[in-house]
Protein backbone atom coordinates (compact mmCIF):
# COMPACT_ATOMS: atom_id res chain seq x y z
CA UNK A 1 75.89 98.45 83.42
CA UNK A 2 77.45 97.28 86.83
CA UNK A 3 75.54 94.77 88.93
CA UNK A 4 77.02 95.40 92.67
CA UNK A 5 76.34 92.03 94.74
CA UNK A 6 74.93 93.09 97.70
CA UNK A 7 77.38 91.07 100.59
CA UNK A 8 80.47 92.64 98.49
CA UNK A 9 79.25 96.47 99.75
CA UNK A 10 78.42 95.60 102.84
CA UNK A 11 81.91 93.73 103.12
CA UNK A 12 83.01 97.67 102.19
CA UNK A 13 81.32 99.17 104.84
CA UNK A 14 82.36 97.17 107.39
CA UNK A 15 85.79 96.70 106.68
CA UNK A 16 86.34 100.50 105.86
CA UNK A 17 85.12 103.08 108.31
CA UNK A 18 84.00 106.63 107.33
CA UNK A 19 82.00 105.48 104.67
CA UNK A 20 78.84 108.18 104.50
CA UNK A 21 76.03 106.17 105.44
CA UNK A 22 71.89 106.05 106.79
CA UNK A 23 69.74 103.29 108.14
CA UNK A 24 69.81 101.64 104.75
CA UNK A 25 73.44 101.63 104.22
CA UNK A 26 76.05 103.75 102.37
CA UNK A 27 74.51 106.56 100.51
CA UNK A 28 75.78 108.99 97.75
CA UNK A 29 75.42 112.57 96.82
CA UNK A 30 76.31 112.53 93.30
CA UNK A 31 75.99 109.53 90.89
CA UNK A 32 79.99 109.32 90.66
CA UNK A 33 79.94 108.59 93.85
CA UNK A 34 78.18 105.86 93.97
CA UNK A 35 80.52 104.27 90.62
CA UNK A 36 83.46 104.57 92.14
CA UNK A 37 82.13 103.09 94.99
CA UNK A 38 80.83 99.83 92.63
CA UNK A 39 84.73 100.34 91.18
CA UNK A 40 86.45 99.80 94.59
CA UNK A 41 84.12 96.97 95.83
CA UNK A 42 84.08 94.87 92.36
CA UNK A 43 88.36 95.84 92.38
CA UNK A 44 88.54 93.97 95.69
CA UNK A 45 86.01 91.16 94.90
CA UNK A 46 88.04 90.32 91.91
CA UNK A 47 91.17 90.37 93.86
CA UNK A 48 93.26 93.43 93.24
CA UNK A 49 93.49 94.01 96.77
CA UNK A 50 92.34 93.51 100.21
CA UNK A 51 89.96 95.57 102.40
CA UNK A 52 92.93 96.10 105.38
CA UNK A 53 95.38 97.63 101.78
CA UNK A 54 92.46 99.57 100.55
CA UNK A 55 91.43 101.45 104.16
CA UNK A 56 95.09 102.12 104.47
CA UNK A 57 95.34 103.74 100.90
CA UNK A 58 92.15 105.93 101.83
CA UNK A 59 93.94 106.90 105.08
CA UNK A 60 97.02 107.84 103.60
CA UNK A 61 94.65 109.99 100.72
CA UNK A 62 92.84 111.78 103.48
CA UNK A 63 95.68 113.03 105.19
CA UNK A 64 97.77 113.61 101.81
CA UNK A 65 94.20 116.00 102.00
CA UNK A 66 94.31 117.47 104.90
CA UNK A 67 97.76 118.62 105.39
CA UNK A 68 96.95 120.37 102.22
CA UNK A 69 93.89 122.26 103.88
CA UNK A 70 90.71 119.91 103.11
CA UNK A 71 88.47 120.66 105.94
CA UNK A 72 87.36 116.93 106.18
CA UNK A 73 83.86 118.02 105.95
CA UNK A 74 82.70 114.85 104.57
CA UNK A 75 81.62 116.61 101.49
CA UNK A 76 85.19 115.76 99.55
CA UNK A 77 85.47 111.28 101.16
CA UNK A 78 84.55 110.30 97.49
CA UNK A 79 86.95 112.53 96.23
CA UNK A 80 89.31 110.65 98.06
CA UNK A 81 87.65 107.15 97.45
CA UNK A 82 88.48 107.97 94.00
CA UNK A 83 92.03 109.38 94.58
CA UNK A 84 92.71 105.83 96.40
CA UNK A 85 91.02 103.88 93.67
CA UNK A 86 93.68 105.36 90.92
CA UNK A 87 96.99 105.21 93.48
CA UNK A 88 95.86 101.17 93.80
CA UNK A 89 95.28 100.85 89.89
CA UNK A 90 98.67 102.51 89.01
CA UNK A 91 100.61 100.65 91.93
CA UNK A 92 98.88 97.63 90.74
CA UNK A 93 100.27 98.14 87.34
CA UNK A 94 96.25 97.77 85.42
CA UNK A 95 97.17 101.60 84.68
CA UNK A 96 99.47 103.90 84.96
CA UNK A 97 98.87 107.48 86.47
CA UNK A 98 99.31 108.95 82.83
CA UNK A 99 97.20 106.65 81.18
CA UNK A 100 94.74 107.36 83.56
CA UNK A 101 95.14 111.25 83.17
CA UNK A 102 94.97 110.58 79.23
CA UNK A 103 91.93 108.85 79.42
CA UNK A 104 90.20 111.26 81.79
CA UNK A 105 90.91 114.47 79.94
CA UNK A 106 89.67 112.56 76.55
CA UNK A 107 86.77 111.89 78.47
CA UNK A 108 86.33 115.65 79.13
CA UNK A 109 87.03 116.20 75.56
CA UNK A 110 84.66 114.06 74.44
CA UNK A 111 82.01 114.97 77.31
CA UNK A 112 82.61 118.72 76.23
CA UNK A 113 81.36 118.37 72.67
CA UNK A 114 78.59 116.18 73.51
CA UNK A 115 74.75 117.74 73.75
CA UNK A 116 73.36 117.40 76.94
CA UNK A 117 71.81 114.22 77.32
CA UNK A 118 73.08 112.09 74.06
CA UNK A 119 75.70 109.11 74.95
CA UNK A 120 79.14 109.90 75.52
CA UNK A 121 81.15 108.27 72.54
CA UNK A 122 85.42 108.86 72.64
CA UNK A 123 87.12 109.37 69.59
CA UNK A 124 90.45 108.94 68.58
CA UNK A 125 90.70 112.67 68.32
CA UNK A 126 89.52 112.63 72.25
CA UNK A 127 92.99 111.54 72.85
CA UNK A 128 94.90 114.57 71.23
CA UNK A 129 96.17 117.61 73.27
């Protein structure tokens, strides 16, 4: 499990606007959301980039979005968020865009076969086509 050090989200949320947010700070609809969030802030913290590279990436990923008809209801930011998160990680060279795609559809592999509720282990055989 992630431990997310409090000053490192809030150094999120003020250094990238937009971010979907109450009284108490940023807040999540789905609990995805909230781990790619935890991704992107413990990314920056240990140095990948900085906040001023990250907003621009988002920016750039929300109007990649829009010109191809998102509605920018606020529904589909961590969508985005997560869309920036893998252009940084592949431009960064920590993983490539396939590697990324070949570990997320093993994940669905793996998630497919699993009963609801019991761990989600990958197998090699995750990792076939």
């Amino acid at each position: 499990m992630m431990t997310l050090n409090p000053q490192a989200g809030i150094g999120a949320f003020i250094a990238v606007p937009g971010i979907p947010c109450d009284q108490d700070g940023p807040v999540f609809r789905e609990p995805w959301e909230a781990q790619a969030f935890a991704m992107a802030v413990a990314l920056h913290a240990g140095g990948l980039f900085s906040w001023t590279e990250w907003a621009a990436t988002l920016a750039t990923e929300i109007k990649r979005a829009q010109a191809a008809g998102d509605a920018d209801t606020g529904e589909t930011y961590y969508q985005h968020w997560l869309a920036s998160l893998e252009t940084l990680i592949a431009e960064k060279g920590i993983a490539s865009t396939d590697t990324q795609h070949r570990y997320r559809d093993a994940w669905d592999h793996a998630a497919d076969r699993t009963p609801h509720g019991a761990p989600i282990e990958l197998k090699p055989e995750d990792f076939k086509s």
